[in-house]
PDB file of N, CA and C in Angstrom:
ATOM      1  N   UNK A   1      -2.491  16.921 -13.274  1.00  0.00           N
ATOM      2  CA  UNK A   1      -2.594  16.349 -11.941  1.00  0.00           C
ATOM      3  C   UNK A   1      -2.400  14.825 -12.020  1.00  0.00           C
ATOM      4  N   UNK A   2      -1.586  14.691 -11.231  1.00  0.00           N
ATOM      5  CA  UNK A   2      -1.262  12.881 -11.258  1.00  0.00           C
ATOM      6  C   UNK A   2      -2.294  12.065 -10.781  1.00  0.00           C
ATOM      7  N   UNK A   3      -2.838  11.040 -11.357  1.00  0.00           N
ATOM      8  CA  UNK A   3      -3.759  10.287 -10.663  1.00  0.00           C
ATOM      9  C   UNK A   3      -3.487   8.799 -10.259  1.00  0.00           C
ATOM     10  N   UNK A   4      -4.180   8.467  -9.068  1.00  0.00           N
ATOM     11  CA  UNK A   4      -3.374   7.325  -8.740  1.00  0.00           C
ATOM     12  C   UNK A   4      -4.270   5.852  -8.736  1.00  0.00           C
ATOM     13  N   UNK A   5      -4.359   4.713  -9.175  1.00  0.00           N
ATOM     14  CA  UNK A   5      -5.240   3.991  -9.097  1.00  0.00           C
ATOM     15  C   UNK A   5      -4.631   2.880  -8.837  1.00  0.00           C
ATOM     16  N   UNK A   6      -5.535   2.196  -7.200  1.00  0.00           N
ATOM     17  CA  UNK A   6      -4.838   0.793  -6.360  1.00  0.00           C
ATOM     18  C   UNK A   6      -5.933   0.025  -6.823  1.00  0.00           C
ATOM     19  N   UNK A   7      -5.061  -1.344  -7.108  1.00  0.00           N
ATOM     20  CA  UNK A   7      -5.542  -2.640  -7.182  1.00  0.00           C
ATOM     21  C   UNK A   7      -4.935  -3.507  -6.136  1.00  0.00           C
ATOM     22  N   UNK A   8      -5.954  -4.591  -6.567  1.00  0.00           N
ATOM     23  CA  UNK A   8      -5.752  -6.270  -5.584  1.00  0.00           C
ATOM     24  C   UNK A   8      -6.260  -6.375  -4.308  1.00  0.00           C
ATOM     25  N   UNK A   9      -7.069  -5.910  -3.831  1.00  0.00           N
ATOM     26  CA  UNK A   9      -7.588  -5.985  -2.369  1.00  0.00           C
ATOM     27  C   UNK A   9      -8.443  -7.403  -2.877  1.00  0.00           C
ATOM     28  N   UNK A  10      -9.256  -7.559  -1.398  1.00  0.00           N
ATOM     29  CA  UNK A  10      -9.922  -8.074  -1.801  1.00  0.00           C
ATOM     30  C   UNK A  10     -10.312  -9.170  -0.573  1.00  0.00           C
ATOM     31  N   UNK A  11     -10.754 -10.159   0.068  1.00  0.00           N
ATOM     32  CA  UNK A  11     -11.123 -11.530   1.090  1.00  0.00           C
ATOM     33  C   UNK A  11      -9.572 -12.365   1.121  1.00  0.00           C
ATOM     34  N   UNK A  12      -9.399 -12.490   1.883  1.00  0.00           N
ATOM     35  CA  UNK A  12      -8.513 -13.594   2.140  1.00  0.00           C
ATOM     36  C   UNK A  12      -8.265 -14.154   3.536  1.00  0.00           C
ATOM     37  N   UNK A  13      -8.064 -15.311   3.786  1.00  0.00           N
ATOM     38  CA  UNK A  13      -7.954 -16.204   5.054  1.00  0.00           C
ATOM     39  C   UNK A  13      -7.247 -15.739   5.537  1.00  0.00           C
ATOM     40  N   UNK A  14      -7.203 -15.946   6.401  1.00  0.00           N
ATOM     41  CA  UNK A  14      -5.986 -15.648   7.880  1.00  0.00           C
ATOM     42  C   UNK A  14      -4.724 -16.690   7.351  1.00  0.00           C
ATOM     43  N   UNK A  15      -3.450 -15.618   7.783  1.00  0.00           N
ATOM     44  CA  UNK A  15      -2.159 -16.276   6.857  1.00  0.00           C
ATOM     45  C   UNK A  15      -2.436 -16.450   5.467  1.00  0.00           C
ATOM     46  N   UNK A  16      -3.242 -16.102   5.398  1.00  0.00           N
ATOM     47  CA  UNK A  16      -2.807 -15.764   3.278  1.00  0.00           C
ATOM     48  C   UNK A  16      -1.997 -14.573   2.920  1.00  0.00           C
ATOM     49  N   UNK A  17      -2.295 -14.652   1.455  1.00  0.00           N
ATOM     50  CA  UNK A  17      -1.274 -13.513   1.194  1.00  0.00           C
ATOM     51  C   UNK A  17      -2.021 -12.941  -0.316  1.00  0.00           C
ATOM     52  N   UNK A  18      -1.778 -11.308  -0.389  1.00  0.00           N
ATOM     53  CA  UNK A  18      -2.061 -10.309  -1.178  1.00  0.00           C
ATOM     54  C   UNK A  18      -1.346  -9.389  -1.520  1.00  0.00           C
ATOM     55  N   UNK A  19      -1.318  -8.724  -2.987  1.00  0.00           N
ATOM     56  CA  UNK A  19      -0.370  -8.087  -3.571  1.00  0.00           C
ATOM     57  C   UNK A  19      -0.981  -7.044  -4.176  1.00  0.00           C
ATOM     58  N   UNK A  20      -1.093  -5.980  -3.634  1.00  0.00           N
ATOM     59  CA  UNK A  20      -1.581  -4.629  -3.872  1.00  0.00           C
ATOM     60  C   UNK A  20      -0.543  -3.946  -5.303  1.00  0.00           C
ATOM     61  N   UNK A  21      -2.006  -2.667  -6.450  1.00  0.00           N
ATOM     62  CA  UNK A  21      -0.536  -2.572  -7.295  1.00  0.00           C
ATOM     63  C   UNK A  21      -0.988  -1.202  -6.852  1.00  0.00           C
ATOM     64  N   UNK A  22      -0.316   0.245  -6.928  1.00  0.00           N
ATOM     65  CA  UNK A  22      -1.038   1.434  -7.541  1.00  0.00           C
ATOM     66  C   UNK A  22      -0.174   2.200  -8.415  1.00  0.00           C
ATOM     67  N   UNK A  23      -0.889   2.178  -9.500  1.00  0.00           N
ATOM     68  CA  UNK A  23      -0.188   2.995 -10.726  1.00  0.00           C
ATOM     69  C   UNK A  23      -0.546   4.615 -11.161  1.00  0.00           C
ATOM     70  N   UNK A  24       0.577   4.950 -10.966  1.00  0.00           N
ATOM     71  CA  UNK A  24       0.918   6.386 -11.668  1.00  0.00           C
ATOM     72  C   UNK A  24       0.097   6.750 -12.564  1.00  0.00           C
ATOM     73  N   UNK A  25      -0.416   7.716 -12.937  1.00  0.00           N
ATOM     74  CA  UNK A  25      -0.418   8.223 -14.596  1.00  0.00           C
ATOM     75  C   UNK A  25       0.194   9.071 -15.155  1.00  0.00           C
ATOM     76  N   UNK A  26       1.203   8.783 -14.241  1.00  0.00           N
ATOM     77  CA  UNK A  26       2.504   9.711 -15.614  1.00  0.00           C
ATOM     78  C   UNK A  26       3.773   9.559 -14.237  1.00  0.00           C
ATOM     79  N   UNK A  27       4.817   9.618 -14.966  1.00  0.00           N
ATOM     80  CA  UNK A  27       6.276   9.328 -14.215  1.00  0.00           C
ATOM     81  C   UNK A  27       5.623  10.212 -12.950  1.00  0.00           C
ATOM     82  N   UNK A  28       7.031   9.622 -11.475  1.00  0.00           N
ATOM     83  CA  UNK A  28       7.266  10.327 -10.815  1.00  0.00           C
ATOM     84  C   UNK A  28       8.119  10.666  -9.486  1.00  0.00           C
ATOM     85  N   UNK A  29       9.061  10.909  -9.053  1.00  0.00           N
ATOM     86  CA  UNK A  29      10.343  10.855  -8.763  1.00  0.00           C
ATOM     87  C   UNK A  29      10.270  11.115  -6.985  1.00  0.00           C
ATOM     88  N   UNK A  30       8.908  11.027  -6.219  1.00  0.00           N
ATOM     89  CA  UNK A  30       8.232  11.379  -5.366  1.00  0.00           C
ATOM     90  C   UNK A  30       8.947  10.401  -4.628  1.00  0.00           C
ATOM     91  N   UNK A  31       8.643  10.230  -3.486  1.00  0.00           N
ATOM     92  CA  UNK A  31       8.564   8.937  -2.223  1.00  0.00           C
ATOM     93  C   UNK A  31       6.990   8.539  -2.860  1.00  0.00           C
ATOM     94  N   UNK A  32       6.335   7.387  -2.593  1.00  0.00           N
ATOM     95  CA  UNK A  32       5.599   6.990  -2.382  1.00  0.00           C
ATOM     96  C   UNK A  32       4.980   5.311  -1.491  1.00  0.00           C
ATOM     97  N   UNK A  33       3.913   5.330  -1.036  1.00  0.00           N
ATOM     98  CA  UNK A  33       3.499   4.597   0.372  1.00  0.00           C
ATOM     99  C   UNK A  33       2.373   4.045   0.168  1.00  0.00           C
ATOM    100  N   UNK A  34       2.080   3.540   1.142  1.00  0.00           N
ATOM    101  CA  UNK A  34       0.988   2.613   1.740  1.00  0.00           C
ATOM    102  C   UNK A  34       0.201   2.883   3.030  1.00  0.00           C
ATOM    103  N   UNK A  35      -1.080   3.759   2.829  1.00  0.00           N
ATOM    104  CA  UNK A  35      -1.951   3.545   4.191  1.00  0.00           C
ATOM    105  C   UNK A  35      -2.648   2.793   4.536  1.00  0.00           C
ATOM    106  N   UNK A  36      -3.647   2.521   5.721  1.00  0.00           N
ATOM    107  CA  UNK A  36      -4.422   2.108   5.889  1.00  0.00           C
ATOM    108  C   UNK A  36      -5.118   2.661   6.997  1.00  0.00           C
ATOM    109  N   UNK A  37      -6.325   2.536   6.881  1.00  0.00           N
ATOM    110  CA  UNK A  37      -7.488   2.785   7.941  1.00  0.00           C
ATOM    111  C   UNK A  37      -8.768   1.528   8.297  1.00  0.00           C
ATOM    112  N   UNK A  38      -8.648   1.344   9.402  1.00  0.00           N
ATOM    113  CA  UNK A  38      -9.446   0.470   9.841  1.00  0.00           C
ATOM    114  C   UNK A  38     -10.766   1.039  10.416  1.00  0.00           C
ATOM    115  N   UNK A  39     -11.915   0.567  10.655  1.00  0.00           N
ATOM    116  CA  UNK A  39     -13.028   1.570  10.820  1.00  0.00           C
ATOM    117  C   UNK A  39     -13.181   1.508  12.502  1.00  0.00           C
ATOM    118  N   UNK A  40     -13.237   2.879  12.816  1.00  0.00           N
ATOM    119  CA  UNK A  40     -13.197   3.568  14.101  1.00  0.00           C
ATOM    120  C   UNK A  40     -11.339   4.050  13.990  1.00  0.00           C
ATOM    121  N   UNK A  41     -10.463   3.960  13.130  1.00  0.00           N
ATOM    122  CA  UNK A  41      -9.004   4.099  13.970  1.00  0.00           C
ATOM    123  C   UNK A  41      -8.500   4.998  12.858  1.00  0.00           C
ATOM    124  N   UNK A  42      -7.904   5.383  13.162  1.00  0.00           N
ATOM    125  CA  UNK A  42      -7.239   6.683  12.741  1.00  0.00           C
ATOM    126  C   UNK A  42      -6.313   6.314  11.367  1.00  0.00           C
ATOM    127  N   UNK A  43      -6.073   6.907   9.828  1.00  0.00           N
ATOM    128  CA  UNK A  43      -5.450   6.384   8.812  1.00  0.00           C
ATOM    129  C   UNK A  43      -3.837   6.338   9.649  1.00  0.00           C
ATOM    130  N   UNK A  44      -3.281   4.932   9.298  1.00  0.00           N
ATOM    131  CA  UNK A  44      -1.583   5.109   9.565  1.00  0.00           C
ATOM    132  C   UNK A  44      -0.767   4.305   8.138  1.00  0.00           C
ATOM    133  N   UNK A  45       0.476   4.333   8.644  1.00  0.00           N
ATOM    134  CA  UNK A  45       1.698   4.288   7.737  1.00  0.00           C
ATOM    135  C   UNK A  45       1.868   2.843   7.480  1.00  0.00           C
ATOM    136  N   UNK A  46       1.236   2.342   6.311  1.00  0.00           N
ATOM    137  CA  UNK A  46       1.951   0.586   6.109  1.00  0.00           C
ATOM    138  C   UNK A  46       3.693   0.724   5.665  1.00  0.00           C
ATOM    139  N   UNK A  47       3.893   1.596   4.623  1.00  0.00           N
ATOM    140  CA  UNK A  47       5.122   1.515   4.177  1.00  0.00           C
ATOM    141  C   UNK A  47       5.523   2.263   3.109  1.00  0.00           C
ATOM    142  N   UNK A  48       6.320   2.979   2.759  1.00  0.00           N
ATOM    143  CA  UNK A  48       6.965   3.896   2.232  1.00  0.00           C
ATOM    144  C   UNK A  48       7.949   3.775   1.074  1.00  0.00           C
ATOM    145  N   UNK A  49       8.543   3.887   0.390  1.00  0.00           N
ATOM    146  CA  UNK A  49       9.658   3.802  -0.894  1.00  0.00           C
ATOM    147  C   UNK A  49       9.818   5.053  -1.397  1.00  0.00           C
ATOM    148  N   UNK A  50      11.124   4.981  -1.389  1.00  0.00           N
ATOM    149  CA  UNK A  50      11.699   6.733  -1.971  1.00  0.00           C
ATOM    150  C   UNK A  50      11.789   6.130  -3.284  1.00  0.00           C
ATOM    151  N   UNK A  51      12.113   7.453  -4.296  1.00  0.00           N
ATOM    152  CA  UNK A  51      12.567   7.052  -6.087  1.00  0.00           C
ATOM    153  C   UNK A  51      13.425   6.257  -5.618  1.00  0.00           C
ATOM    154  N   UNK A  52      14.717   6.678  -4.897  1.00  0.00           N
ATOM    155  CA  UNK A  52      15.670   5.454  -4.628  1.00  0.00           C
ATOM    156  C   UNK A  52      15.955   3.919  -4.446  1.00  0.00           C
ATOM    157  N   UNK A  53      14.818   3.396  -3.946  1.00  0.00           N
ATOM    158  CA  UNK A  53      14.415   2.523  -3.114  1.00  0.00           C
ATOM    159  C   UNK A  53      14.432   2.547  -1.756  1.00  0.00           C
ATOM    160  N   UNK A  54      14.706   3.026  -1.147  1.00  0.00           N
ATOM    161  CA  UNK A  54      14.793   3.064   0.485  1.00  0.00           C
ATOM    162  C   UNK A  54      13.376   2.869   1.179  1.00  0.00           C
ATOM    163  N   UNK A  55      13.294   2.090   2.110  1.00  0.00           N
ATOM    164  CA  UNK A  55      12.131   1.676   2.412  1.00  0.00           C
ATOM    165  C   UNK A  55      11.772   2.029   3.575  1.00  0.00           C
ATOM    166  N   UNK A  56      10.533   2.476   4.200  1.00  0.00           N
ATOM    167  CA  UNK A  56      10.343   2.021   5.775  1.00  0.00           C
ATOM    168  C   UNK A  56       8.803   1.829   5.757  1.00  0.00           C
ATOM    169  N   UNK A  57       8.730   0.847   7.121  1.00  0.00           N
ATOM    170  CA  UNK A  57       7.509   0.287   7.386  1.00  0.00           C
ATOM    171  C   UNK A  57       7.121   0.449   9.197  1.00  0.00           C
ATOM    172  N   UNK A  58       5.680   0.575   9.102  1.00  0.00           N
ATOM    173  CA  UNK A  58       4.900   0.561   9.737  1.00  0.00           C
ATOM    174  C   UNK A  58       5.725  -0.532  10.996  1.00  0.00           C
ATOM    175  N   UNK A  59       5.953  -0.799  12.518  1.00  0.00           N
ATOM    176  CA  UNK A  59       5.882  -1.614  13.445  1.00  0.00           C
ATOM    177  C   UNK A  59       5.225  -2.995  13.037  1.00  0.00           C
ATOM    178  N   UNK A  60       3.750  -2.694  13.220  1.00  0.00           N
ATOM    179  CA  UNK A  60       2.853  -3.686  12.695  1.00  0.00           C
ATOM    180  C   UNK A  60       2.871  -4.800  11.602  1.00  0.00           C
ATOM    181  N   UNK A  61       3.754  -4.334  10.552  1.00  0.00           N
ATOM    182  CA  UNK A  61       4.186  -5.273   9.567  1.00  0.00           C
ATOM    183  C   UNK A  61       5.222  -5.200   9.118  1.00  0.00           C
ATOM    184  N   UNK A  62       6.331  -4.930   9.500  1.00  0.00           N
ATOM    185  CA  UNK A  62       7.541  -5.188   9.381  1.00  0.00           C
ATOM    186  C   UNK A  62       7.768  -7.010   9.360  1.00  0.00           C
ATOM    187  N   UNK A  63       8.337  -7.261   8.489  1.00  0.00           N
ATOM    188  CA  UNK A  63       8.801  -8.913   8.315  1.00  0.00           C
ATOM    189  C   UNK A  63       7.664  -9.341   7.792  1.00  0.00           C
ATOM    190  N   UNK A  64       6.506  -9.340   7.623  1.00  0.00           N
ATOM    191  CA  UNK A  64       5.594  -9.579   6.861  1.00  0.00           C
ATOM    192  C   UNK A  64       5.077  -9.124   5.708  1.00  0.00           C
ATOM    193  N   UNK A  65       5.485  -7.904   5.807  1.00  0.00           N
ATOM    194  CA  UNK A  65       4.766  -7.357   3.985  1.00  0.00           C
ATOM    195  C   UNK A  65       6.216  -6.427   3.219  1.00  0.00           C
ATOM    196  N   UNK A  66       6.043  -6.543   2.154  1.00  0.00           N
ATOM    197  CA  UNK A  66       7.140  -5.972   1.383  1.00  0.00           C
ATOM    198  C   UNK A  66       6.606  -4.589   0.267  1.00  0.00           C
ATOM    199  N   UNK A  67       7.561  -3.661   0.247  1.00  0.00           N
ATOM    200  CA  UNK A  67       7.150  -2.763  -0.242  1.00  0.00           C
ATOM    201  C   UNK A  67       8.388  -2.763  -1.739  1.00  0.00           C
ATOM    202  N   UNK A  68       7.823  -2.669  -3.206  1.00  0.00           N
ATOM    203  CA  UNK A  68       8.509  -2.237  -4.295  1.00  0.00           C
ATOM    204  C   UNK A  68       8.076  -1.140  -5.157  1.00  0.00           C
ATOM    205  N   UNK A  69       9.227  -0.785  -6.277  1.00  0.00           N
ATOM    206  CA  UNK A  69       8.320   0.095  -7.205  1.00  0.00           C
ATOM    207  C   UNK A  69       8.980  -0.175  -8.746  1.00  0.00           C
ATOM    208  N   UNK A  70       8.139  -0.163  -9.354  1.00  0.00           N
ATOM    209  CA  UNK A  70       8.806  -0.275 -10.464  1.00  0.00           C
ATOM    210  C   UNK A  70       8.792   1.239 -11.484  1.00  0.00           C
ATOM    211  N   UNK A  71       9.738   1.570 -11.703  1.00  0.00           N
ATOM    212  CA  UNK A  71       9.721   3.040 -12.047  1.00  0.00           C
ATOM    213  C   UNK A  71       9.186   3.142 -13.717  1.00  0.00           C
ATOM    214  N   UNK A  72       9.801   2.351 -14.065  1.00  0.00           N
ATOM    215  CA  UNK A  72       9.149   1.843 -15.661  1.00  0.00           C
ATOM    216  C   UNK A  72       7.433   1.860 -16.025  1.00  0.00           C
ATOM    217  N   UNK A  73       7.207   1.637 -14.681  1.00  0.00           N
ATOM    218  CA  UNK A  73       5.673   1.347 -15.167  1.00  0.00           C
ATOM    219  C   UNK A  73       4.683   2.442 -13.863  1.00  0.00           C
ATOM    220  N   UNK A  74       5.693   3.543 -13.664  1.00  0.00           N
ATOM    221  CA  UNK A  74       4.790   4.450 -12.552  1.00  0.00           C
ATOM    222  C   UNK A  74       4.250   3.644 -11.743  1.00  0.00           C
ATOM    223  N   UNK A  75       4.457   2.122 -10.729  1.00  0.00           N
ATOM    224  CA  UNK A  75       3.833   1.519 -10.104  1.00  0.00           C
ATOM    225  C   UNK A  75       4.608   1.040  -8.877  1.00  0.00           C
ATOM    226  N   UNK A  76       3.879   1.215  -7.987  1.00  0.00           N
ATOM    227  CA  UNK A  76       4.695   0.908  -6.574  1.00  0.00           C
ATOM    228  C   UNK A  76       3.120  -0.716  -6.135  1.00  0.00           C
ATOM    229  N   UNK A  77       3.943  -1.239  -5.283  1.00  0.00           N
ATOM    230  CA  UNK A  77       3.410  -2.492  -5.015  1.00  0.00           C
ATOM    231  C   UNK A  77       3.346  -2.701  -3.483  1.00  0.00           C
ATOM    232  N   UNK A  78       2.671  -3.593  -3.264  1.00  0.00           N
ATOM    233  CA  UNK A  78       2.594  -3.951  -1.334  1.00  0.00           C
ATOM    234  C   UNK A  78       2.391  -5.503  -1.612  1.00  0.00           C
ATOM    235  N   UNK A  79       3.651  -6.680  -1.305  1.00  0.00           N
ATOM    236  CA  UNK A  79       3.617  -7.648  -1.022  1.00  0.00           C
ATOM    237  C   UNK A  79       2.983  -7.611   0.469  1.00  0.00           C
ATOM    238  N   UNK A  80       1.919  -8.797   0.714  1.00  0.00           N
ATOM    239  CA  UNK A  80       1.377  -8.569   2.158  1.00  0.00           C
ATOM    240  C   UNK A  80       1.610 -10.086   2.104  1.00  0.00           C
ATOM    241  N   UNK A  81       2.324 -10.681   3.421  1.00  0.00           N
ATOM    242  CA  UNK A  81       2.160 -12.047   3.888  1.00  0.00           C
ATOM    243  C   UNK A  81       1.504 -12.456   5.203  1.00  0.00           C
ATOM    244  N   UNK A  82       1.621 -13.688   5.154  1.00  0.00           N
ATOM    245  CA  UNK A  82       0.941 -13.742   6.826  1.00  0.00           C
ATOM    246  C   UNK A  82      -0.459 -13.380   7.455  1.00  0.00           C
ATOM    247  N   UNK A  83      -1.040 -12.743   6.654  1.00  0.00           N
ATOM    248  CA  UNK A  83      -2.314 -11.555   6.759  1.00  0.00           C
ATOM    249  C   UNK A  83      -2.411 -11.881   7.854  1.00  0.00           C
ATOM    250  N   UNK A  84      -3.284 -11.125   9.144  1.00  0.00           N
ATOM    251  CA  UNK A  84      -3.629 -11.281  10.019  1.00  0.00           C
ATOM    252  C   UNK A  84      -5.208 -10.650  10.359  1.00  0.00           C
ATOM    253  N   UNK A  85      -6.342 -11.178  10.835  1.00  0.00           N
ATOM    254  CA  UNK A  85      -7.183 -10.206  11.146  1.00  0.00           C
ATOM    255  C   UNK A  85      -7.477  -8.193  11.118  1.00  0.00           C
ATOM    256  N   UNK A  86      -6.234  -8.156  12.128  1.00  0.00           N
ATOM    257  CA  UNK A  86      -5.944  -7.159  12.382  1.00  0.00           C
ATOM    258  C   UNK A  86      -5.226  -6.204  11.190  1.00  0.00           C
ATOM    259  N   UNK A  87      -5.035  -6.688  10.062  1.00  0.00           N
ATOM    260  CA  UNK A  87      -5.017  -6.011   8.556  1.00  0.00           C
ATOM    261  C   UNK A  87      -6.017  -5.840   8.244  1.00  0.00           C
ATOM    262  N   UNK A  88      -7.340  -5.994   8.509  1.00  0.00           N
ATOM    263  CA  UNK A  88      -8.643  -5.111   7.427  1.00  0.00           C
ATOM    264  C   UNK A  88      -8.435  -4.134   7.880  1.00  0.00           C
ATOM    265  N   UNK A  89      -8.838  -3.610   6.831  1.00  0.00           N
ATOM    266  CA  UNK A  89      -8.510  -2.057   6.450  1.00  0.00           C
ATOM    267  C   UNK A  89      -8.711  -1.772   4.871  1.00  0.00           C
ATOM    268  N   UNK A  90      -9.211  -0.514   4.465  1.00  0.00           N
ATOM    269  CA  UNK A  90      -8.834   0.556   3.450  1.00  0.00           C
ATOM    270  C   UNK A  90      -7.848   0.726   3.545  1.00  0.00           C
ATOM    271  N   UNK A  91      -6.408   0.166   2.264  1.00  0.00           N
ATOM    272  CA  UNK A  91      -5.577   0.261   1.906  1.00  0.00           C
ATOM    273  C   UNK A  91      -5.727   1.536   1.281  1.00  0.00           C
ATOM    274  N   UNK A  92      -4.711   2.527   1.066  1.00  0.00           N
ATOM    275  CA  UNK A  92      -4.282   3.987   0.419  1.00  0.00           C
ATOM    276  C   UNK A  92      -3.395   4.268  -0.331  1.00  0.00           C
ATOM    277  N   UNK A  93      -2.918   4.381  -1.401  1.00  0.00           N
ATOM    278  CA  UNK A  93      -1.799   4.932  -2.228  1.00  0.00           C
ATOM    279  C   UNK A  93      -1.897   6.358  -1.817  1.00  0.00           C
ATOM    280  N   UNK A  94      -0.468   6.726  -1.464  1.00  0.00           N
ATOM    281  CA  UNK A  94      -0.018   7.765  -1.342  1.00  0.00           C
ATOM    282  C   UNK A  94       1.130   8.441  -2.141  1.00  0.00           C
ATOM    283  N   UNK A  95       1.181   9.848  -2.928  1.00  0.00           N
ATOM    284  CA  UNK A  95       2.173  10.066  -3.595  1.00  0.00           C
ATOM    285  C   UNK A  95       2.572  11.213  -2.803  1.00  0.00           C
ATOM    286  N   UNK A  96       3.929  11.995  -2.433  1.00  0.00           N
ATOM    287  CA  UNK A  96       4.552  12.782  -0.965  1.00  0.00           C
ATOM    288  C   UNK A  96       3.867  14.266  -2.081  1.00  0.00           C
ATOM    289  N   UNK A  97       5.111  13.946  -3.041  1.00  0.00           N
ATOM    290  CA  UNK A  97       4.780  15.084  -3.786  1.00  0.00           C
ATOM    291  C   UNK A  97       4.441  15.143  -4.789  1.00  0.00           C
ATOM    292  N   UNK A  98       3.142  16.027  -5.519  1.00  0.00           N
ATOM    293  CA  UNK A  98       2.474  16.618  -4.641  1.00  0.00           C
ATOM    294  C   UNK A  98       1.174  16.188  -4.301  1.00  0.00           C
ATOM    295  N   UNK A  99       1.421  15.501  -2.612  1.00  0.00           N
ATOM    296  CA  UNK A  99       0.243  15.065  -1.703  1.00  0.00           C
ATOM    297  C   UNK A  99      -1.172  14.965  -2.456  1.00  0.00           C
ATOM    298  N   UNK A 100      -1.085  13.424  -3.417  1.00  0.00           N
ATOM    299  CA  UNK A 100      -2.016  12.943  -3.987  1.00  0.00           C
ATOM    300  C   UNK A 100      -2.520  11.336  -3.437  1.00  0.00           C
ATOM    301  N   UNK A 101      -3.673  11.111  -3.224  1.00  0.00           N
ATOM    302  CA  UNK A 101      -3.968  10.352  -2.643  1.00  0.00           C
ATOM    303  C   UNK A 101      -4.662   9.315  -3.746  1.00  0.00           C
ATOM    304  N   UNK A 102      -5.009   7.869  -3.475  1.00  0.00           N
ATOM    305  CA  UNK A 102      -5.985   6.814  -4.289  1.00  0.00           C
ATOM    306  C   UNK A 102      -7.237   6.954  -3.562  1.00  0.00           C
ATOM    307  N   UNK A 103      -7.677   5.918  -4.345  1.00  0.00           N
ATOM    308  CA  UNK A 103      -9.015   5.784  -4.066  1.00  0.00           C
ATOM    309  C   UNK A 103      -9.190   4.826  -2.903  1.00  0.00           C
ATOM    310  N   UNK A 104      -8.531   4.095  -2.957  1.00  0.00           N
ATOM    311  CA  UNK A 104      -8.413   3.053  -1.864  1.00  0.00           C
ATOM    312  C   UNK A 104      -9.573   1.496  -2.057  1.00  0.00           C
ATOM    313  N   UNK A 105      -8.698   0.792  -1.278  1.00  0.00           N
ATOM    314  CA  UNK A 105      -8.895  -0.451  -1.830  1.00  0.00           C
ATOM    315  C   UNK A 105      -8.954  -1.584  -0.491  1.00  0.00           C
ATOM    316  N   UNK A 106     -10.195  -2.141  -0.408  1.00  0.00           N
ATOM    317  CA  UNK A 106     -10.462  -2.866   0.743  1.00  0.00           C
ATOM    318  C   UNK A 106      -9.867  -4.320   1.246  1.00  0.00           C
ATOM    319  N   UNK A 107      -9.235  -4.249   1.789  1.00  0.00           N
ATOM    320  CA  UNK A 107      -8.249  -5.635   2.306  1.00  0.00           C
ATOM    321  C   UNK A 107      -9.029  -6.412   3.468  1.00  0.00           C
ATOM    322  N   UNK A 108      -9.709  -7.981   3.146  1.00  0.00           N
ATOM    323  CA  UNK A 108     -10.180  -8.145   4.218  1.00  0.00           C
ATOM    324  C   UNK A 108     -10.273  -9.546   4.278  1.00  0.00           C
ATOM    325  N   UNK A 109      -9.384  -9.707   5.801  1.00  0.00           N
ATOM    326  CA  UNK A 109      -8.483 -10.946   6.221  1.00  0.00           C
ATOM    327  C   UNK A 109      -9.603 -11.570   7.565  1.00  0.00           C
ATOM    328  N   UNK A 110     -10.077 -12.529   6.760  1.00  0.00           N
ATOM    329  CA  UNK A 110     -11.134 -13.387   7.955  1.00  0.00           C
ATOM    330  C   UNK A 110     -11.370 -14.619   7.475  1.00  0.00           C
ATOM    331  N   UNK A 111     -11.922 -15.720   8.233  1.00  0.00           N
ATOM    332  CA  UNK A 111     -12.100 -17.237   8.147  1.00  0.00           C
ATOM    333  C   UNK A 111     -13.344 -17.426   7.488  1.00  0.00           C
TER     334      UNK A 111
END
């Protein structure tokens, strides 16, 4: 069973910036993403990466956060810029197949 473990959360100011990692434990040729859940709101979609690279993102942060992966090292990444309030949240690693989730990792953007 693949397991998935996110780093880099953590406090940061309004307009700062954070770089989420979550690593594989063992190859994998999946799509894999970025959730988040804010408390009271429902988990949604930060951003996505196929094995290919092909990307898509969330409305909400489009032009602000960047999604990579590095296949070498089973690790997909979330450049976040700009932060805004409205980013706290439980960040999520997501792997498509087969539908393995992280532990999740707390992002939290305030003065």
């Amino acid at each position: 069973q693949v397991q998935l473990v996110e780093s880099g959360g953590g406090l940061v100011q309004p307009g700062g910036s954070l770089r989420l990692s979550c690593a594989a434990s063992r190859s994998t040729f999946s799509t894999m993403g970025w959730y988040r859940q804010a408390p009271g709101k429902q988990r949604e979609l930060v951003a996505t990466i196929t094995s290919g690279g092909s990307t898509n993102y969330g409305d909400s942060v489009k032009g602000r956060f960047t999604i990579s992966r590095d296949s070498a090292k089973n690790t997909v990444y979330l450049q976040m810029n700009s932060l805004e309030p409205d980013d706290t949240a439980v960040y999520y690693c997501h792997l498509r197949v087969p539908d393995i989730w992280g532990q999740g990792t707390q992002v939290t953007v305030s003065s």
